[in-house]
Protein backbone atom coordinates (compact mmCIF):
# COMPACT_ATOMS: atom_id res chain seq x y z
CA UNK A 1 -27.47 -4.57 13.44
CA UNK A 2 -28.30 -1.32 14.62
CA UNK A 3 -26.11 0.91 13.33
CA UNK A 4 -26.79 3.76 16.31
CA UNK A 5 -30.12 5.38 15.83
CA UNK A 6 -31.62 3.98 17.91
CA UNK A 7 -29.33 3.94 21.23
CA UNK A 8 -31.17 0.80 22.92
CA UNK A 9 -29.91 -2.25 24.82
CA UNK A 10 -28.40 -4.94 22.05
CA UNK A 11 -26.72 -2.12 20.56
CA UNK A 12 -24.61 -0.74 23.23
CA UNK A 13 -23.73 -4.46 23.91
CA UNK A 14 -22.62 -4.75 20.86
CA UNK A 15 -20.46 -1.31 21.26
CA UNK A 16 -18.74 -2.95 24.17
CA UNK A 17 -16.61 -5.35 21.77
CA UNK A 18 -16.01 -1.96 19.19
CA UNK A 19 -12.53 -1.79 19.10
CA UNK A 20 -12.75 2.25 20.35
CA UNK A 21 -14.64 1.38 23.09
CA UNK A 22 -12.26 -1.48 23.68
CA UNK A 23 -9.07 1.10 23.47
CA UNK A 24 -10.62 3.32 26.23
CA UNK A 25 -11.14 0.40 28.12
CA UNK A 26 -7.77 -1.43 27.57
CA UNK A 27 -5.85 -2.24 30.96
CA UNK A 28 -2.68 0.08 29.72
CA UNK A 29 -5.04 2.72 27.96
CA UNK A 30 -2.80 5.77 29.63
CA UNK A 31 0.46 3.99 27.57
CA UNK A 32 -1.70 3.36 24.31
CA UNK A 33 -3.87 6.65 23.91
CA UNK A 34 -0.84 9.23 24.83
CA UNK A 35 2.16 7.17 22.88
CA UNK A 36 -0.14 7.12 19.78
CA UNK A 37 -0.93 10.62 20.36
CA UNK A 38 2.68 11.75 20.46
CA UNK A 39 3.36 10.08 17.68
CA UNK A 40 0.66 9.95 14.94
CA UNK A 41 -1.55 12.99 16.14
CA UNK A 42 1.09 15.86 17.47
CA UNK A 43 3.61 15.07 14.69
CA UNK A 44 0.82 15.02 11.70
CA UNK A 45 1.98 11.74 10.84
CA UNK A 46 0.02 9.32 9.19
CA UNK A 47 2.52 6.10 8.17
CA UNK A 48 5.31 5.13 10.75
CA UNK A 49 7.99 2.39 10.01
CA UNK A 50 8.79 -0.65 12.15
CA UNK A 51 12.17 0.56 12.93
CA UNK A 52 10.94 4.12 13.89
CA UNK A 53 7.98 3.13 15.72
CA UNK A 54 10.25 0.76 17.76
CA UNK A 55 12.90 3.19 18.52
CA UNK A 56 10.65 5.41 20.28
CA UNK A 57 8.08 3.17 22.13
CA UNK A 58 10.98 1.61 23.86
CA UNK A 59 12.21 5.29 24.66
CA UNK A 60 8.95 6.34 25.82
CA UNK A 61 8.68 3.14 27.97
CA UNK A 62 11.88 3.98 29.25
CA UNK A 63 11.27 7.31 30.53
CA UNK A 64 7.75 6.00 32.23
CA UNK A 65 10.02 3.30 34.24
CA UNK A 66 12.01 5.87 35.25
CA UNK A 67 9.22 7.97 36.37
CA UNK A 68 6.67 5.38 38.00
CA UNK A 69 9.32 2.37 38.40
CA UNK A 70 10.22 -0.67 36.76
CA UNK A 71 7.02 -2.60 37.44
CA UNK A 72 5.03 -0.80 35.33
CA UNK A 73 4.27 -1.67 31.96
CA UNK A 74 6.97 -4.68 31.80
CA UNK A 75 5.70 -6.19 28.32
CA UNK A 76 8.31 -6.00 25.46
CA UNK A 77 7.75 -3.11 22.82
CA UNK A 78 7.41 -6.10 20.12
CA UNK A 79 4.79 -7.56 22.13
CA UNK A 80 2.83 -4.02 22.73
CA UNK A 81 2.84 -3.44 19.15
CA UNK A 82 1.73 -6.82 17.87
CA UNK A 83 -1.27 -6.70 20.70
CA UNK A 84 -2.56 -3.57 19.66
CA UNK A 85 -2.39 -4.65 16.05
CA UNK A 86 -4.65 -7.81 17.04
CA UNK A 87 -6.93 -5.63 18.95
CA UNK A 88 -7.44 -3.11 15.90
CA UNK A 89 -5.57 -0.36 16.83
CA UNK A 90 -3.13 -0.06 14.66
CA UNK A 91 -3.00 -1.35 11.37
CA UNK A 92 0.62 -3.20 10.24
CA UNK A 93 0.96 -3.68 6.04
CA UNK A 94 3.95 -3.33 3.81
CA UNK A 95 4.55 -0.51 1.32
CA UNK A 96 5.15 -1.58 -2.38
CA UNK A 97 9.01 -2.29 -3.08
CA UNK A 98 9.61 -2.06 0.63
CA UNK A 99 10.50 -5.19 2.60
CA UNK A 100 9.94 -3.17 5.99
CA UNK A 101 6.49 -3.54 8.05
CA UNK A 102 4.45 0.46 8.54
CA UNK A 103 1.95 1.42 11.12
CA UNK A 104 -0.91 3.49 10.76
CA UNK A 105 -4.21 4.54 13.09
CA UNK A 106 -7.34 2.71 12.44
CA UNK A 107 -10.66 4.60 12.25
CA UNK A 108 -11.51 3.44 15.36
CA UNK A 109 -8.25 4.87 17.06
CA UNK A 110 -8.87 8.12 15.30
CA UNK A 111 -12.10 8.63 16.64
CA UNK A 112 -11.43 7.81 20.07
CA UNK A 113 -8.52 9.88 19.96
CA UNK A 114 -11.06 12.93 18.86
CA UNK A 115 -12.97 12.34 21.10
CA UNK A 116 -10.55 12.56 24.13
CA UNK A 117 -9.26 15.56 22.62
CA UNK A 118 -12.94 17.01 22.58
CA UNK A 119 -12.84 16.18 26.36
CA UNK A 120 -9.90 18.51 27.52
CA UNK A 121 -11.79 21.91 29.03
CA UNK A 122 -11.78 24.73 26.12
CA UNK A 123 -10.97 28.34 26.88
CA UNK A 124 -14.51 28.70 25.52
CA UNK A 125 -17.25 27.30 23.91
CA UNK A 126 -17.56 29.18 20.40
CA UNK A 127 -21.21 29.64 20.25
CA UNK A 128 -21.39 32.46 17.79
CA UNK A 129 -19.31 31.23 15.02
CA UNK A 130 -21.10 28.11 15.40
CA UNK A 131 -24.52 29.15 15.05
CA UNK A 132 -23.57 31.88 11.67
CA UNK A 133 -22.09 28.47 10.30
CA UNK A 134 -25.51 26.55 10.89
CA UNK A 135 -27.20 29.77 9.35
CA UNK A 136 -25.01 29.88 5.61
CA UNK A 137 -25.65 26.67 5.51
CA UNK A 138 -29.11 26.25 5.92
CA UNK A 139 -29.61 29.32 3.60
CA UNK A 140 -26.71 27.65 1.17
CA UNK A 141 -29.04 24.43 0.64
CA UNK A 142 -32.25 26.63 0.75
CA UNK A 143 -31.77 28.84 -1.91
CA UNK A 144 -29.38 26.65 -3.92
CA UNK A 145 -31.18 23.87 -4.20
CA UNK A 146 -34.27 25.85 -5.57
CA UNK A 147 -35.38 25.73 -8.94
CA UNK A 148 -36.94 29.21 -8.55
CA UNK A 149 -35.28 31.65 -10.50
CA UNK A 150 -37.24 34.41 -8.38
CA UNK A 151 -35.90 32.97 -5.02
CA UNK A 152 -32.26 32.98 -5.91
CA UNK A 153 -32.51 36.45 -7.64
CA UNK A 154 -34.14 37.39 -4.31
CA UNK A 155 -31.23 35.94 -2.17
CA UNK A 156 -28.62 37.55 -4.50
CA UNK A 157 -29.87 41.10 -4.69
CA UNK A 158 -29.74 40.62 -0.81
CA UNK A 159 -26.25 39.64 -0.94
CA UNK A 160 -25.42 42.64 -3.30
CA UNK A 161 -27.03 44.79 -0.71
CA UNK A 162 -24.92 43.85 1.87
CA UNK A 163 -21.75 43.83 -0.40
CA UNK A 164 -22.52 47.60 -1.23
CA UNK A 165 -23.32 48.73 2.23
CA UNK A 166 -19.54 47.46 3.16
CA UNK A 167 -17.75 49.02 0.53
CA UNK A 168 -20.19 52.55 1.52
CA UNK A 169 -18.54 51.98 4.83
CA UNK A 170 -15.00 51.31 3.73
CA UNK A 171 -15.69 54.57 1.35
CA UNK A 172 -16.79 56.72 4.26
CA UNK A 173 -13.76 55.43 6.52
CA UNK A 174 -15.37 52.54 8.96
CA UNK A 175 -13.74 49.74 9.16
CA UNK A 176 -15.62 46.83 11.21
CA UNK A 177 -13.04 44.33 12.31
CA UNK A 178 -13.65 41.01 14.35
CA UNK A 179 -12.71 41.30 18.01
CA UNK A 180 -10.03 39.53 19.71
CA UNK A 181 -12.49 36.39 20.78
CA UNK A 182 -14.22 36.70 17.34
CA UNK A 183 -11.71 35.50 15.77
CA UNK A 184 -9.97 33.38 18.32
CA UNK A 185 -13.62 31.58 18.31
CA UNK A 186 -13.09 31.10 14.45
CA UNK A 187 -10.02 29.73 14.06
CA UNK A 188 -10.39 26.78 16.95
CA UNK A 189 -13.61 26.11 15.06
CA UNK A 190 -11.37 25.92 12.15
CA UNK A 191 -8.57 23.54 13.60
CA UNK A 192 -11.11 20.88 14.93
CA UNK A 193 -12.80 21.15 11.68
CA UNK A 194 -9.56 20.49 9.74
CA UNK A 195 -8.42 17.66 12.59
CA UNK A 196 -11.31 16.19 12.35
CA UNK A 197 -11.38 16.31 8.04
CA UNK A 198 -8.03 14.29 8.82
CA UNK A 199 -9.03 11.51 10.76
CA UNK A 200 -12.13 10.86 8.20
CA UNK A 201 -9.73 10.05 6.06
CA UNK A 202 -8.98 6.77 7.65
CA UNK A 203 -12.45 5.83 7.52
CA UNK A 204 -12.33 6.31 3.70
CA UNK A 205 -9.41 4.19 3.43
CA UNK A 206 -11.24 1.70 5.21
CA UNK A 207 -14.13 1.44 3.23
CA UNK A 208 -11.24 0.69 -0.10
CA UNK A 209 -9.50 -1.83 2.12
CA UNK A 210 -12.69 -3.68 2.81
CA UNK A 211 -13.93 -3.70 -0.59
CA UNK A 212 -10.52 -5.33 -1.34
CA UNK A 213 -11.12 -7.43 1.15
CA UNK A 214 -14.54 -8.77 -0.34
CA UNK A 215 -12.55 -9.63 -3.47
CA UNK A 216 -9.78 -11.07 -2.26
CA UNK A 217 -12.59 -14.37 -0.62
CA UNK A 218 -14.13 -14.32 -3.71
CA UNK A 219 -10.88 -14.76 -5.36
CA UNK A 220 -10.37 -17.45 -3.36
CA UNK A 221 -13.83 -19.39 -4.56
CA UNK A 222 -12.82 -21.19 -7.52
CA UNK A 223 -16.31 -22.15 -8.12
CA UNK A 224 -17.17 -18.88 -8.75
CA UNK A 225 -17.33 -17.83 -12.55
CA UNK A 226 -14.98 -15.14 -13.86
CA UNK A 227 -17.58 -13.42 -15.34
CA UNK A 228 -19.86 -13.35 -12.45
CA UNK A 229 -17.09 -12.40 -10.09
CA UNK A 230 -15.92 -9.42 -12.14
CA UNK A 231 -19.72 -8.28 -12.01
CA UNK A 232 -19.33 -8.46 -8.74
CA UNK A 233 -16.49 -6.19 -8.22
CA UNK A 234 -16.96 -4.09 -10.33
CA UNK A 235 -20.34 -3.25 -8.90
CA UNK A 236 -19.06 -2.83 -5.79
CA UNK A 237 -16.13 -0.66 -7.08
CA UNK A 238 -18.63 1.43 -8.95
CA UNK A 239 -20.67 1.50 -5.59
CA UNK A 240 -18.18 3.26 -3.76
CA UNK A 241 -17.33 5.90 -6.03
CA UNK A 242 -21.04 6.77 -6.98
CA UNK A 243 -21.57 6.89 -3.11
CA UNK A 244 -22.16 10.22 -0.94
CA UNK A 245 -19.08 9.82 0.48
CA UNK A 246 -17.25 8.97 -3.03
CA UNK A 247 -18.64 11.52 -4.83
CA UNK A 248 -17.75 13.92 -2.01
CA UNK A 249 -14.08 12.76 -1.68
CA UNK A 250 -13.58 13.23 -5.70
CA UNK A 251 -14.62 16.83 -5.48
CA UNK A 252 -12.99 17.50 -2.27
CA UNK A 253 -9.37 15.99 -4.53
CA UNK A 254 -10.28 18.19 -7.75
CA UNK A 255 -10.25 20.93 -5.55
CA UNK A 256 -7.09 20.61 -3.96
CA UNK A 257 -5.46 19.80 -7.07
CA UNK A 258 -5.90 23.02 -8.41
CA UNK A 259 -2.80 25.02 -7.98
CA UNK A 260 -4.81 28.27 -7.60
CA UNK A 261 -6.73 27.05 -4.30
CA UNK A 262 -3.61 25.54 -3.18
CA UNK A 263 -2.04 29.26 -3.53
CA UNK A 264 -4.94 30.57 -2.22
CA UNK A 265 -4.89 28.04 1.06
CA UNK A 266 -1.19 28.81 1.52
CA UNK A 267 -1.84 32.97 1.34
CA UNK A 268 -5.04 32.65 3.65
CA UNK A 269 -2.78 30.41 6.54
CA UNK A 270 -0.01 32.70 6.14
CA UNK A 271 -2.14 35.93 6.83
CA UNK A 272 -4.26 34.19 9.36
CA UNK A 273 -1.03 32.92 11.57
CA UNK A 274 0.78 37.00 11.12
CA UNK A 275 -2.51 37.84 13.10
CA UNK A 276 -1.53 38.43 16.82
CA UNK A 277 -4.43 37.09 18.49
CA UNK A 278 -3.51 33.99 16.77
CA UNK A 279 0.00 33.33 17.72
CA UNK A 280 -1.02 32.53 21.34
CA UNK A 281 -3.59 30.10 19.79
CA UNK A 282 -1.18 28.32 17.18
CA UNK A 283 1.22 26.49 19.66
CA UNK A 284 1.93 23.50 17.39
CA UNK A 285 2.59 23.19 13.51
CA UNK A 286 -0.94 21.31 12.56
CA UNK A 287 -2.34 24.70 10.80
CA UNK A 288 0.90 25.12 8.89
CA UNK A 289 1.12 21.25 7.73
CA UNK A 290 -2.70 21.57 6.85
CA UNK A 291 -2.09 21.66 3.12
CA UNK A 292 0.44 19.15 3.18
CA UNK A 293 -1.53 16.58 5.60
CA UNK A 294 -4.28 16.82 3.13
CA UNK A 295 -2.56 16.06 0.20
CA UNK A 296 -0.98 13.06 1.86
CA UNK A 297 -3.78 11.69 2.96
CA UNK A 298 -6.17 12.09 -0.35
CA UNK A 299 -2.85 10.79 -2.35
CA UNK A 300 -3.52 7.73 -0.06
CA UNK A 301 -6.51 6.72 -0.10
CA UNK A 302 -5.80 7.02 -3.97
CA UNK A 303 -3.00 4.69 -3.95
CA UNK A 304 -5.50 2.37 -2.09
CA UNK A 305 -8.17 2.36 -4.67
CA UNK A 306 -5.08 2.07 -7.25
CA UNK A 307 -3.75 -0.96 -5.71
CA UNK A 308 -7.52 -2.86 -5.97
CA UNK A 309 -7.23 -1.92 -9.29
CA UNK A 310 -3.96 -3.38 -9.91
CA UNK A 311 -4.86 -6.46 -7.75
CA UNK A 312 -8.11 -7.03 -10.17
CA UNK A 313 -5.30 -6.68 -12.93
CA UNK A 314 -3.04 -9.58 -11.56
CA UNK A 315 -5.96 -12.06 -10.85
CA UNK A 316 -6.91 -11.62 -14.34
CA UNK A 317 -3.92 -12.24 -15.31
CA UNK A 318 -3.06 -15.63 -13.16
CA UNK A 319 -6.32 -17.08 -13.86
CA UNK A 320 -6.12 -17.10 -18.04
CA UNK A 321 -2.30 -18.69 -16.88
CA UNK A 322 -4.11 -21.32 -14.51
CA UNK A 323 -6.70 -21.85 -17.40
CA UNK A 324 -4.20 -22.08 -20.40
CA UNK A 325 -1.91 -24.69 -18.23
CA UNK A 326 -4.69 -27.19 -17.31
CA UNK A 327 -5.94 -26.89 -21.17
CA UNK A 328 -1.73 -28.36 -21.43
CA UNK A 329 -2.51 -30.87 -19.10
CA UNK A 330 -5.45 -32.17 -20.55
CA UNK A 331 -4.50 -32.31 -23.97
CA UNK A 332 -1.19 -34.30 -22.83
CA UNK A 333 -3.39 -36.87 -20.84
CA UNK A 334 -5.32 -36.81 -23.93
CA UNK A 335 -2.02 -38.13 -26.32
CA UNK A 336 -0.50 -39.82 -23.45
CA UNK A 337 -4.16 -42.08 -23.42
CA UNK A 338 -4.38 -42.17 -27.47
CA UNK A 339 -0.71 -43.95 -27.69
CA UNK A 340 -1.80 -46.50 -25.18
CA UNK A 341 -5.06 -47.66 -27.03
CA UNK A 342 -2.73 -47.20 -30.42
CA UNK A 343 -2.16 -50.78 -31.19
CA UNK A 344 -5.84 -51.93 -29.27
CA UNK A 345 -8.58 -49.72 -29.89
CA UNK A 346 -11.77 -49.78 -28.15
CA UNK A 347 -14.02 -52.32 -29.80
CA UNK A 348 -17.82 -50.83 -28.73
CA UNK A 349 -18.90 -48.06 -30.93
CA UNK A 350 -19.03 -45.40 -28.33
CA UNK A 351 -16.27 -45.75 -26.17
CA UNK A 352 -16.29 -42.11 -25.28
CA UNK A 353 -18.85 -40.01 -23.43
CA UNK A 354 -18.88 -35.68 -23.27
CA UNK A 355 -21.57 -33.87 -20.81
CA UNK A 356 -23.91 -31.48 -22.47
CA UNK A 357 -24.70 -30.59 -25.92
CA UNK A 358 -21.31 -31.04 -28.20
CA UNK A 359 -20.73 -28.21 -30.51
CA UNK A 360 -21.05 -29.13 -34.77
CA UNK A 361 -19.60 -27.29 -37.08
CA UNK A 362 -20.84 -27.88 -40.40
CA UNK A 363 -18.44 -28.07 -43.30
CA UNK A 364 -21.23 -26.20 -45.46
CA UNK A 365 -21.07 -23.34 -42.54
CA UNK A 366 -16.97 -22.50 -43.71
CA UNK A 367 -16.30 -19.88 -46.47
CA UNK A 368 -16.02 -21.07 -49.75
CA UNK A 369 -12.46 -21.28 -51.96
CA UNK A 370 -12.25 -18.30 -53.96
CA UNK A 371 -10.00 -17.95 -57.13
CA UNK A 372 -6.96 -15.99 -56.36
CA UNK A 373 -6.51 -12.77 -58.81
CA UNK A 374 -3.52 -13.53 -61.49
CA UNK A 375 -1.24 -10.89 -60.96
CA UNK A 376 -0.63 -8.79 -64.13
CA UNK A 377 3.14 -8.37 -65.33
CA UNK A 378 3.27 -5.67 -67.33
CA UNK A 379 7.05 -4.86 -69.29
CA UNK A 380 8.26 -1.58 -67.89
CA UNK A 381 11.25 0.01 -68.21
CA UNK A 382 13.33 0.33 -64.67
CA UNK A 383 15.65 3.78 -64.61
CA UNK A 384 18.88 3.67 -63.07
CA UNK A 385 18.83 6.00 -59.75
CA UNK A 386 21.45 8.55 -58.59
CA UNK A 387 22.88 8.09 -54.63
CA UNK A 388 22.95 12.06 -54.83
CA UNK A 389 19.63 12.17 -55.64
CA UNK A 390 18.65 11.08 -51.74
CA UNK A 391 18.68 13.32 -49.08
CA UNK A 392 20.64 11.88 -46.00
CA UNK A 393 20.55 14.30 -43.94
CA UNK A 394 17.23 12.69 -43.17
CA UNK A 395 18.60 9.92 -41.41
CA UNK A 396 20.69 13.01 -38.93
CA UNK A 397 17.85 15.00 -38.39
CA UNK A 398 16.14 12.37 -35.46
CA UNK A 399 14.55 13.96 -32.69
CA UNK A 400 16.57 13.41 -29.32
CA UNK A 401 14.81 14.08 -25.94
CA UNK A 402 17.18 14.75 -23.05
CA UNK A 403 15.38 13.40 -19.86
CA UNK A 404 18.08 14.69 -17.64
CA UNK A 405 16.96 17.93 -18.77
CA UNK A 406 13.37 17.46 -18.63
CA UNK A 407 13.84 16.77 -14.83
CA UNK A 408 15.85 19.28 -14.44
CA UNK A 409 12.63 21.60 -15.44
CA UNK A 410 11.07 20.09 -13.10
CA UNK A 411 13.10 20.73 -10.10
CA UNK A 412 13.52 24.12 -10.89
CA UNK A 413 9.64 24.79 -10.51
CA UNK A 414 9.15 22.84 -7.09
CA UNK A 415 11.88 24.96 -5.88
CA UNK A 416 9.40 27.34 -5.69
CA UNK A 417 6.29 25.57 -5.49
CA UNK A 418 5.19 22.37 -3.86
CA UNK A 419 3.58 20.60 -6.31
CA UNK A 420 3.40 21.39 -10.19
CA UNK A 421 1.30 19.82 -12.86
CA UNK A 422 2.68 19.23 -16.60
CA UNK A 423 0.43 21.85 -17.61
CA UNK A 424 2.30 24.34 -15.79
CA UNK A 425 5.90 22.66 -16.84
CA UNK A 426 4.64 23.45 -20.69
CA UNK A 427 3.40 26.79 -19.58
CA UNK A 428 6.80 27.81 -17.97
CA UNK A 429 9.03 25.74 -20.64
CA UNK A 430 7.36 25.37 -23.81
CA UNK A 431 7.08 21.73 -25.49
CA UNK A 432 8.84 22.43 -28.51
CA UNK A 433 9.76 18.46 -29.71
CA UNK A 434 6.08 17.06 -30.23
CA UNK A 435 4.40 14.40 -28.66
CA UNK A 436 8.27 12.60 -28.02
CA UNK A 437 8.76 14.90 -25.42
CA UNK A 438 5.09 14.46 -23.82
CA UNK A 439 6.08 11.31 -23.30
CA UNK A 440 9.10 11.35 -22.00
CA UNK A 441 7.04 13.54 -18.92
CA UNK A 442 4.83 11.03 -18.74
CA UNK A 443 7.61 8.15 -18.46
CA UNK A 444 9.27 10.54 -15.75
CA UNK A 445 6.02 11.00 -13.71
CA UNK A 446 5.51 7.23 -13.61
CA UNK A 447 8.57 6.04 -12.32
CA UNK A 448 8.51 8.94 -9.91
CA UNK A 449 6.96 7.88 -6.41
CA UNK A 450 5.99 11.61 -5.64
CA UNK A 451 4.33 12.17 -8.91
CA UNK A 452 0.63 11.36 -9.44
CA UNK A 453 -1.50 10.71 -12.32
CA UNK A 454 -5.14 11.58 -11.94
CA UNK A 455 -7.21 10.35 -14.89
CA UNK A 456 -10.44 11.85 -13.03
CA UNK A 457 -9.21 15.33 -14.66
CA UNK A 458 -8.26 16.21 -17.79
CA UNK A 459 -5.90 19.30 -18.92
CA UNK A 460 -5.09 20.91 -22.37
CA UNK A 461 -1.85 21.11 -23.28
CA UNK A 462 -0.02 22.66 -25.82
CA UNK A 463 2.48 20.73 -27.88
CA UNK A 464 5.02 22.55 -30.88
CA UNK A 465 7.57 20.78 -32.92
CA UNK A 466 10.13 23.01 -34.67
CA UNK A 467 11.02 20.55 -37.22
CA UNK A 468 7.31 19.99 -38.72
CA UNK A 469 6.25 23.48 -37.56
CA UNK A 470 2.75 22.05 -36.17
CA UNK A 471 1.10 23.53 -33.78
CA UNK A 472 -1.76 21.71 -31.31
CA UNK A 473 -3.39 21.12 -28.10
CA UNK A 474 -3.83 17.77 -26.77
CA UNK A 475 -5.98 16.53 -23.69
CA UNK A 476 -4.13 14.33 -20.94
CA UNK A 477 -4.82 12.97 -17.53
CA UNK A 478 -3.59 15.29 -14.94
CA UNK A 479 0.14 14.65 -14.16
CA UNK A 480 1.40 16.46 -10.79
CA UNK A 481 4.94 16.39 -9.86
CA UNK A 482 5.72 16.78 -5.75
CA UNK A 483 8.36 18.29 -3.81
């Protein structure tokens, strides 16, 4: 199939059945585009519950009957929901330990809602932002991708000229400052960017969900080999992450874990939304939520490859069960058989057939007996001990870790900060009890649903115990608490 190169006939019939083309031309589009809107897009929401979602469809269908009459839009809100489900709007799953249905956008939904958005009439059409953009980066891959030590020299010494020609104009008392539509032009570039950067992230998802997808049929083969079928997905899992768009997404999450350009990001909005040609601009709370939408939605798509992961784990797991019962089964049919035949065996020689080439082991082929050593006894003469002569205090002097107060180190950093990695818990509170009290993080952060283990990055902690006096450093997966 064309995938939209090449914009000819069969291919825009196809489009017509693409469920974004099939949302803009839906019979209650109007109801559908501005209710998901409202809720998913001008709230920064990205999972709604049942109940929730319910609540406020029937409100808003309430206050459009009151407005146009009751004849319009007379389905039930169960029914709208479960219709747009089947025609790929919205996606409906369950959340781990949660016995309540949650809604989500598809990627097709996000980018017809983008594109609408694009639609509405702009103050202005930032041209000159725009075109500097298209300019770093075509000098960015020019001079960085170059293997020419004399070119990138060249483009640096350039860059040093214009640094020092500022800071000679800062020095003489000239301060060049953006204009009023300079920088309104930059920060609506920056907001569509950053909208946009959200909805991708449904796509990504999508791409996870599929390849779970794949292995969930083949799951379902049972003539397919175990070994061949965990080829199989684990090529495709590899496939994903060794992608563009995998590799991409891991370095986009490396950098927002660090705390630094999280800081950084926070100090940039904050100055950006104190400047007054901004505050007309900034009607809504999208810019302020940026850091946190992002999070939530890389911590997602995480959780998504996770649960493949975990679902690879549990097939595993059920087929060496299936296997190991009908092994049961077979050997009882195989008594059950040998008891009936007990008193009348079969009289031709080969009463019993196998397919293939049987196995032989050879009796040579086993290890041969080998003398045991005699033990020597030798006559010694046994001392009579002292009880005082044992120290037992030893048995008092157990290490004790207080979890209670372990999280309560915790919540006294995100009272401050947002997130917080272990690495900055030791930093700020010193592990003074060993590896027990590593741990014991570790056991926290897993049964914590806002915490979040990255094994894609690695920090060095360090670790003291006052009772050996060691000190070490150790290397763990990256453990981030949340707010």
């Amino acid at each position: 199939m064309n995938k939209g190169n090449d914009m000819d006939h069969d291919y825009i019939q196809y489009l017509k059945d693409h469920p974004t083309i099939k949302l803009l031309r839906v019979g209650n589009s109007p109801l559908v585009i501005s209710f998901f809107f409202l809720q998913f897009k001008k709230n920064n929401r990205i999972v709604i519950t049942n109940t929730e979602l319910t609540t406020n469809l029937a409100d808003y269908l309430y206050s459009l009957r009151e407005k146009y009459g009751e004849t319009i839009y007379t389905d039930s809100v169960q029914k709208y929901l479960s219709t747009w489900t089947n025609e790929g709007f919205l996606r409906k799953y369950y959340l781990p330990a949660s016995d309540e249905p949650v809604f989500e956008l598809t990627p097709a939904t996000e980018k017809a809602l983008d594109w609408i958005k694009d639609l509405e009439k702009k103050e202005f059409v930032g041209t000159e932002s725009r075109l500097l953009t298209i300019f770093d980066l075509l000098r960015e891959i020019v001079y960085k991708s170059s293997v020419d030590p004399h070119l990138r020299l060249e483009e640096l010494t350039k860059q040093k000229q214009e640094i020092d020609q500022e800071i000679a104009k800062l020095e003489a008392g000239v301060i060049e400052r953006l204009n009023e539509t300079q920088i309104k032009e930059r920060f609506i570039e920056v907001r569509d960017a950053a909208r946009k950067l959200l909805g991708d992230f449904r796509q990504i998802e999508y791409n996870f969900r599929e390849l779970d997808r794949t292995v969930r049929e083949k799951q379902a083969d049972n003539s397919l080999k175990t070994g061949k079928l965990l080829d199989d997905v684990f090529k495709g899992h590899d496939l994903i992450r060794d992608t563009d768009q995998g590799r991409s997404f891991r370095a986009f999450w490396e950098f927002l874990m660090s705390q630094a350009k999280q800081d950084e990001l926070d100090q940039l909005i904050a100055s950006v939304n104190s400047l007054p040609e901004i505050q007309e601009l900034n009607d809504d709370e999208f810019i302020n939520r940026l850091k946190v939408g992002l999070i939530e939605s890389g911590d997602k798509v995480n959780k998504t490859n996770h649960r493949l992961i975990a679902q690879l784990r549990k097939y595993l797991d059920d087929k060496v069960a299936l296997e190991n019962k009908r092994i049961i089964e077979i050997i009882r049919e195989i008594k059950s058989l040998a008891l009936q035949v007990r008193n009348e065996p079969p009289k031709p020689r080969d009463f019993f057939a196998m397919d293939g080439k049987p196995s032989v082991d050879l009796i040579m082929e086993r290890p041969l007996w080998d003398v045991p050593k005699n033990p020597e006894i030798t006559d010694t003469d046994f001392i009579d001990g002292r009880g005082d002569a044992i120290d037992a205090g030893i048995l008092y002097k157990q290490i004790f870790i207080d979890q209670e107060e372990l999280k309560g180190r915790i919540k006294e950093l995100l009272k401050v900060n947002t997130q917080v990695s272990l690495r900055q818990i030791s930093e700020a509170y010193p592990i003074e009890k060993g590896l027990a009290e590593v741990i014991t993080f570790l056991n926290i952060a897993s049964k914590d649903k806002k915490a979040a283990i990255n094994n894609a990055v690695q920090e060095s902690i360090s670790v003291a115990n006052k009772e050996t006096n060691r000190k070490f450093e150790i290397n763990l997966p990256q453990v981030v608490f949340c707010r």
